[in-house]
C-alpha atoms as a PDB file:
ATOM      1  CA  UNK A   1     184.246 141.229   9.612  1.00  0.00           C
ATOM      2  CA  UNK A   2     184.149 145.260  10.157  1.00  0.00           C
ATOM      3  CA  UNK A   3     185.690 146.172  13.257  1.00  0.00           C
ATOM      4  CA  UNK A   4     184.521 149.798  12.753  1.00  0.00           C
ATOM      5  CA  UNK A   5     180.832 148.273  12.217  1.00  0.00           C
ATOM      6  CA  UNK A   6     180.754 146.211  15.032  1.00  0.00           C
ATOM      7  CA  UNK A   7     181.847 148.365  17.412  1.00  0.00           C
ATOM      8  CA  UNK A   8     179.529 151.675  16.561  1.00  0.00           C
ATOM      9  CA  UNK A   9     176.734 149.341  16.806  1.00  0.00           C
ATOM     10  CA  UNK A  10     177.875 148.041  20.339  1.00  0.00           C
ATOM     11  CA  UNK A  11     178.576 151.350  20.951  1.00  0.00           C
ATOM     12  CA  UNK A  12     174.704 152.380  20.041  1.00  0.00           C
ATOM     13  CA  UNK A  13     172.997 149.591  22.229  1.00  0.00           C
ATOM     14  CA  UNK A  14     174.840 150.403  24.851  1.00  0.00           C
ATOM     15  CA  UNK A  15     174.312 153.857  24.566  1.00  0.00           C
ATOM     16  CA  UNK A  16     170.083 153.017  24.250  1.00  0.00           C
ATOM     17  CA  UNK A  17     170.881 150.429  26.979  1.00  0.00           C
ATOM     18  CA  UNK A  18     172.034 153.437  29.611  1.00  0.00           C
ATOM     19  CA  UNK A  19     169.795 156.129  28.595  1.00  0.00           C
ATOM     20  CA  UNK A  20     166.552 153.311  29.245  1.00  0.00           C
ATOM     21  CA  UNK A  21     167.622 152.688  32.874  1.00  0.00           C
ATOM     22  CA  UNK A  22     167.159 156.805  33.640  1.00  0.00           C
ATOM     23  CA  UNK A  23     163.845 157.482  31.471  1.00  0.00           C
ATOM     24  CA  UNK A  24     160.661 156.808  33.081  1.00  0.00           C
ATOM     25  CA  UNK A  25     158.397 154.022  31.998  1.00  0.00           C
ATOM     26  CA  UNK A  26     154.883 152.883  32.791  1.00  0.00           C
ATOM     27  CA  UNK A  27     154.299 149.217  33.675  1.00  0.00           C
ATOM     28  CA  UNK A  28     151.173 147.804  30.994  1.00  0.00           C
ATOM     29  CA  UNK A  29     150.415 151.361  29.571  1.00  0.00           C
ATOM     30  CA  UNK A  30     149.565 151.431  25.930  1.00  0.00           C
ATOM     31  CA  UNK A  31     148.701 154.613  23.688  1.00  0.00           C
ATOM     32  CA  UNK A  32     145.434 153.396  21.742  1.00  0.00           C
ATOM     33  CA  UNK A  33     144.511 155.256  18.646  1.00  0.00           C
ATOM     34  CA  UNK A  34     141.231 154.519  16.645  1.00  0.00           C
ATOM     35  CA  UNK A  35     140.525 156.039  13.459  1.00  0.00           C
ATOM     36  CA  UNK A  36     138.010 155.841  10.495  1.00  0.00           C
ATOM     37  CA  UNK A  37     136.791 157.479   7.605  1.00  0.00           C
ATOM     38  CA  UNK A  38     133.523 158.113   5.899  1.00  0.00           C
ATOM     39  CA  UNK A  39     131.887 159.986   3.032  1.00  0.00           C
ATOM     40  CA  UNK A  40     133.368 163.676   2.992  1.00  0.00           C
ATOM     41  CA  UNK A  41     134.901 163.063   6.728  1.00  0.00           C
ATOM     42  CA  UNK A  42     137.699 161.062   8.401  1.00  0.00           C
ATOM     43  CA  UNK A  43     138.644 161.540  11.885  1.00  0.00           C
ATOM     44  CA  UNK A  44     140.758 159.418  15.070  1.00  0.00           C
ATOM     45  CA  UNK A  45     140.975 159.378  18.879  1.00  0.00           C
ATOM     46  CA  UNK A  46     144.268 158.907  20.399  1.00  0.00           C
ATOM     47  CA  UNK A  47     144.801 157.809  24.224  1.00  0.00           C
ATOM     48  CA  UNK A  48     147.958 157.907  25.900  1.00  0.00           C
ATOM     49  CA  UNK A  49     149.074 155.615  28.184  1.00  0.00           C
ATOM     50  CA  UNK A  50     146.030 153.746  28.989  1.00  0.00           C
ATOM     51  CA  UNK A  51     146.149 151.309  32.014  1.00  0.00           C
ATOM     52  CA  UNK A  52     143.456 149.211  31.280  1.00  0.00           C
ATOM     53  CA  UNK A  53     141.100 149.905  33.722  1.00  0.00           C
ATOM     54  CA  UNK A  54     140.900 153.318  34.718  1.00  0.00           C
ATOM     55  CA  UNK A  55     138.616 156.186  35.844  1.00  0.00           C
ATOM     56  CA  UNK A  56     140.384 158.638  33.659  1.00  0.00           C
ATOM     57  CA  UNK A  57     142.164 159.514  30.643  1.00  0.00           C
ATOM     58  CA  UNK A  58     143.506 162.170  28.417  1.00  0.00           C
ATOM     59  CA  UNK A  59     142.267 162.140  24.959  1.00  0.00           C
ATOM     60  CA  UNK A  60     143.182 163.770  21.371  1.00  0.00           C
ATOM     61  CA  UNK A  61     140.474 163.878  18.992  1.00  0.00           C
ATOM     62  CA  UNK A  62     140.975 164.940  15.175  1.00  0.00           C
ATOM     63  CA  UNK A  63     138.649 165.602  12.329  1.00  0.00           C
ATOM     64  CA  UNK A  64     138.926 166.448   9.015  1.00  0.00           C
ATOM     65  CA  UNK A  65     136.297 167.666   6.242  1.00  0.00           C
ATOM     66  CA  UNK A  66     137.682 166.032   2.998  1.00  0.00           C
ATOM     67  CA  UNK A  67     134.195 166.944   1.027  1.00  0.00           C
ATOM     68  CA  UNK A  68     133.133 170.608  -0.281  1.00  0.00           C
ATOM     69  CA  UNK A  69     129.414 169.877   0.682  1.00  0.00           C
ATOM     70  CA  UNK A  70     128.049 172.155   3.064  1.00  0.00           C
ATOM     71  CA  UNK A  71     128.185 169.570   5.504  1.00  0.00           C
ATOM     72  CA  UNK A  72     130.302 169.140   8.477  1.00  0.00           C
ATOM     73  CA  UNK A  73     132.881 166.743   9.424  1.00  0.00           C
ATOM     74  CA  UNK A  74     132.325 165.745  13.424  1.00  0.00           C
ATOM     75  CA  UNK A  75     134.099 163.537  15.599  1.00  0.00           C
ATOM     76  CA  UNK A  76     133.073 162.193  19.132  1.00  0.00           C
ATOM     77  CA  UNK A  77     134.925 159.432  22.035  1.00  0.00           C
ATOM     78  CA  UNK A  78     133.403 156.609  22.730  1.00  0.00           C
ATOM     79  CA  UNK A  79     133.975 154.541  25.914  1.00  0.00           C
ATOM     80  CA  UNK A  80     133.206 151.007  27.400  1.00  0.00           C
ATOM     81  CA  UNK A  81     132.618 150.615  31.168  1.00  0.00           C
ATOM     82  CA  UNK A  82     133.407 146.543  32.956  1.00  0.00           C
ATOM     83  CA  UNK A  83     129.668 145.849  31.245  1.00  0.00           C
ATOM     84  CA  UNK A  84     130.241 146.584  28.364  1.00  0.00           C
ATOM     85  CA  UNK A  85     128.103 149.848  28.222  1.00  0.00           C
ATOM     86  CA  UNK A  86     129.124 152.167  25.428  1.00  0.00           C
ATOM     87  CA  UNK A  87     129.175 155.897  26.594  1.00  0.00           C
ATOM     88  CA  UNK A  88     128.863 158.223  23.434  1.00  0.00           C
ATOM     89  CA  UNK A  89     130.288 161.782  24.595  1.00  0.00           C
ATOM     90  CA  UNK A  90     129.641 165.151  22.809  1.00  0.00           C
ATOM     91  CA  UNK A  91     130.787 165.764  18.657  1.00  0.00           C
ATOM     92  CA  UNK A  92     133.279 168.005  18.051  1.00  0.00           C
ATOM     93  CA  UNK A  93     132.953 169.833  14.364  1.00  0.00           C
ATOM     94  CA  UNK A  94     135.621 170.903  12.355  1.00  0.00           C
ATOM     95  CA  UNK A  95     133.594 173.817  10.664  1.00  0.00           C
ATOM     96  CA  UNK A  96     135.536 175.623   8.000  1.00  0.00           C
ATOM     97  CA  UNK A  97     134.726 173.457   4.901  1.00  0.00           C
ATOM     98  CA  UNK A  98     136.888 171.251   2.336  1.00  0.00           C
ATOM     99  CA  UNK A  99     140.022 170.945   4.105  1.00  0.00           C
ATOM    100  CA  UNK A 100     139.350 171.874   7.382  1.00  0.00           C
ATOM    101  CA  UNK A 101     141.300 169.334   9.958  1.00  0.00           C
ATOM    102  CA  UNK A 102     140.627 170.526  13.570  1.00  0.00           C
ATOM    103  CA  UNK A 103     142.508 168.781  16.831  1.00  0.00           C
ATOM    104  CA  UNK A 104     141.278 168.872  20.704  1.00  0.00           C
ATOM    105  CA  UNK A 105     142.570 167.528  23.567  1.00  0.00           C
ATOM    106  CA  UNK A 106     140.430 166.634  26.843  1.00  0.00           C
ATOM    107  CA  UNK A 107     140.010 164.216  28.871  1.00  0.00           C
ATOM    108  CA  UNK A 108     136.712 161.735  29.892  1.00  0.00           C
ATOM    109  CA  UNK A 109     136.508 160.661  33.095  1.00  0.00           C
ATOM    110  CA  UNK A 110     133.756 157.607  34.128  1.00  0.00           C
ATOM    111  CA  UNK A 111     133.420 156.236  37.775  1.00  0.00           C
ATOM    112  CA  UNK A 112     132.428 153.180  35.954  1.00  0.00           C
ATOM    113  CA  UNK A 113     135.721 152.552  34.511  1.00  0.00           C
ATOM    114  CA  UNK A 114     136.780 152.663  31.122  1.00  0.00           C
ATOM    115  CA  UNK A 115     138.212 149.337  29.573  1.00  0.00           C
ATOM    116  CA  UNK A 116     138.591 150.236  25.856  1.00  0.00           C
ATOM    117  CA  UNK A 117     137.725 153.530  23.630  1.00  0.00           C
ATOM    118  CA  UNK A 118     136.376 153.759  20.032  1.00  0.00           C
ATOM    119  CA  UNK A 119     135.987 156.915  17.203  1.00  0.00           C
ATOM    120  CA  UNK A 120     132.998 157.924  15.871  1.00  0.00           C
ATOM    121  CA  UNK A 121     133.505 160.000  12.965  1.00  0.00           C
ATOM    122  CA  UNK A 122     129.931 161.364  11.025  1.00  0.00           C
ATOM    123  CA  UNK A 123     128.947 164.495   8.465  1.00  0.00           C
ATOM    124  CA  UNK A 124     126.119 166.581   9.229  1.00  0.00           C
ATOM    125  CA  UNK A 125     123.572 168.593   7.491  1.00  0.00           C
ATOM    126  CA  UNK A 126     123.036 170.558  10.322  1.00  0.00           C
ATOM    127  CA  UNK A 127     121.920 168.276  13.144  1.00  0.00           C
ATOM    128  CA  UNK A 128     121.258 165.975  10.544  1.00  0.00           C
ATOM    129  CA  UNK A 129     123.646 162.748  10.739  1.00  0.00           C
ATOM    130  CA  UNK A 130     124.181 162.071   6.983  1.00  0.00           C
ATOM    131  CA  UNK A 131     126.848 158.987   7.504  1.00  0.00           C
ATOM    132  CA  UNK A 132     129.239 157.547   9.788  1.00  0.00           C
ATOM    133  CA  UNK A 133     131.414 155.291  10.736  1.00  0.00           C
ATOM    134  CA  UNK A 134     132.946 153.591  13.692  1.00  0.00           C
ATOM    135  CA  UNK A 135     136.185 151.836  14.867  1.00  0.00           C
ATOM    136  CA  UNK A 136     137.337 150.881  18.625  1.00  0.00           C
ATOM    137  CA  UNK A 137     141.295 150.531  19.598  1.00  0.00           C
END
């Protein structure tokens, strides 16, 4: 057995152990991403610690244009209230062309609650939709 081993790894948990009892932590939050990608787009949503159910949360929101089309690569939240009722907020576009990749944060807010969050990532011709896809966290 290595002595030397043994001990820098006792050394290291207890060194984790110590610097976990003076960092703050949040009881059942969770950071859910959802991400998907379509035809000439891909995109994600990213939530910081989410509590489940909650009024409010902060939200990052990427897209990127993968496709030298014309079109644009656009990116919107999507929430779920108690009843299941999907909210679909506003599209961000990452104008620019092939190889554009374009981050936000904000935050959505629904007296309703919000129990779970979803990506929708799409391509436009304008204010056509072209294609999309979907994923939830």
């Amino acid at each position: 057995m290595n002595v030397k081993k043994t001990t820098r790894a006792v050394g290291v948990c207890a060194t984790a152990l110590a610097l976990s009892a003076f960092l703050p932590t949040t009881a059942n939050a969770a950071t859910l991403t959802a991400s998907c990608m379509t035809t000439g787009a891909n995109g994600s949503v990213r939530v910081p610690n989410f509590h489940g159910s909650t009024d409010r949360i902060q939200v990052g929101l990427t897209a990127y244009d993968s496709k030298a089309d014309g079109k644009q690569a656009r990116v919107r939240l999507l929430t779920k209230n108690a009843s299941g009722k999907v909210t679909y907020w506003s599209w961000r576009a990452a104008k620019g062309g092939k190889g554009t990749l374009k981050s936000w944060k904000t935050h959505a807010k629904d007296d309703r609650g919000i129990f779970n969050v979803g990506v929708q990532v799409a391509r436009f011709d304008g204010s056509h939709l072209v294609n999309s896809c979907t994923d939830w966290s």
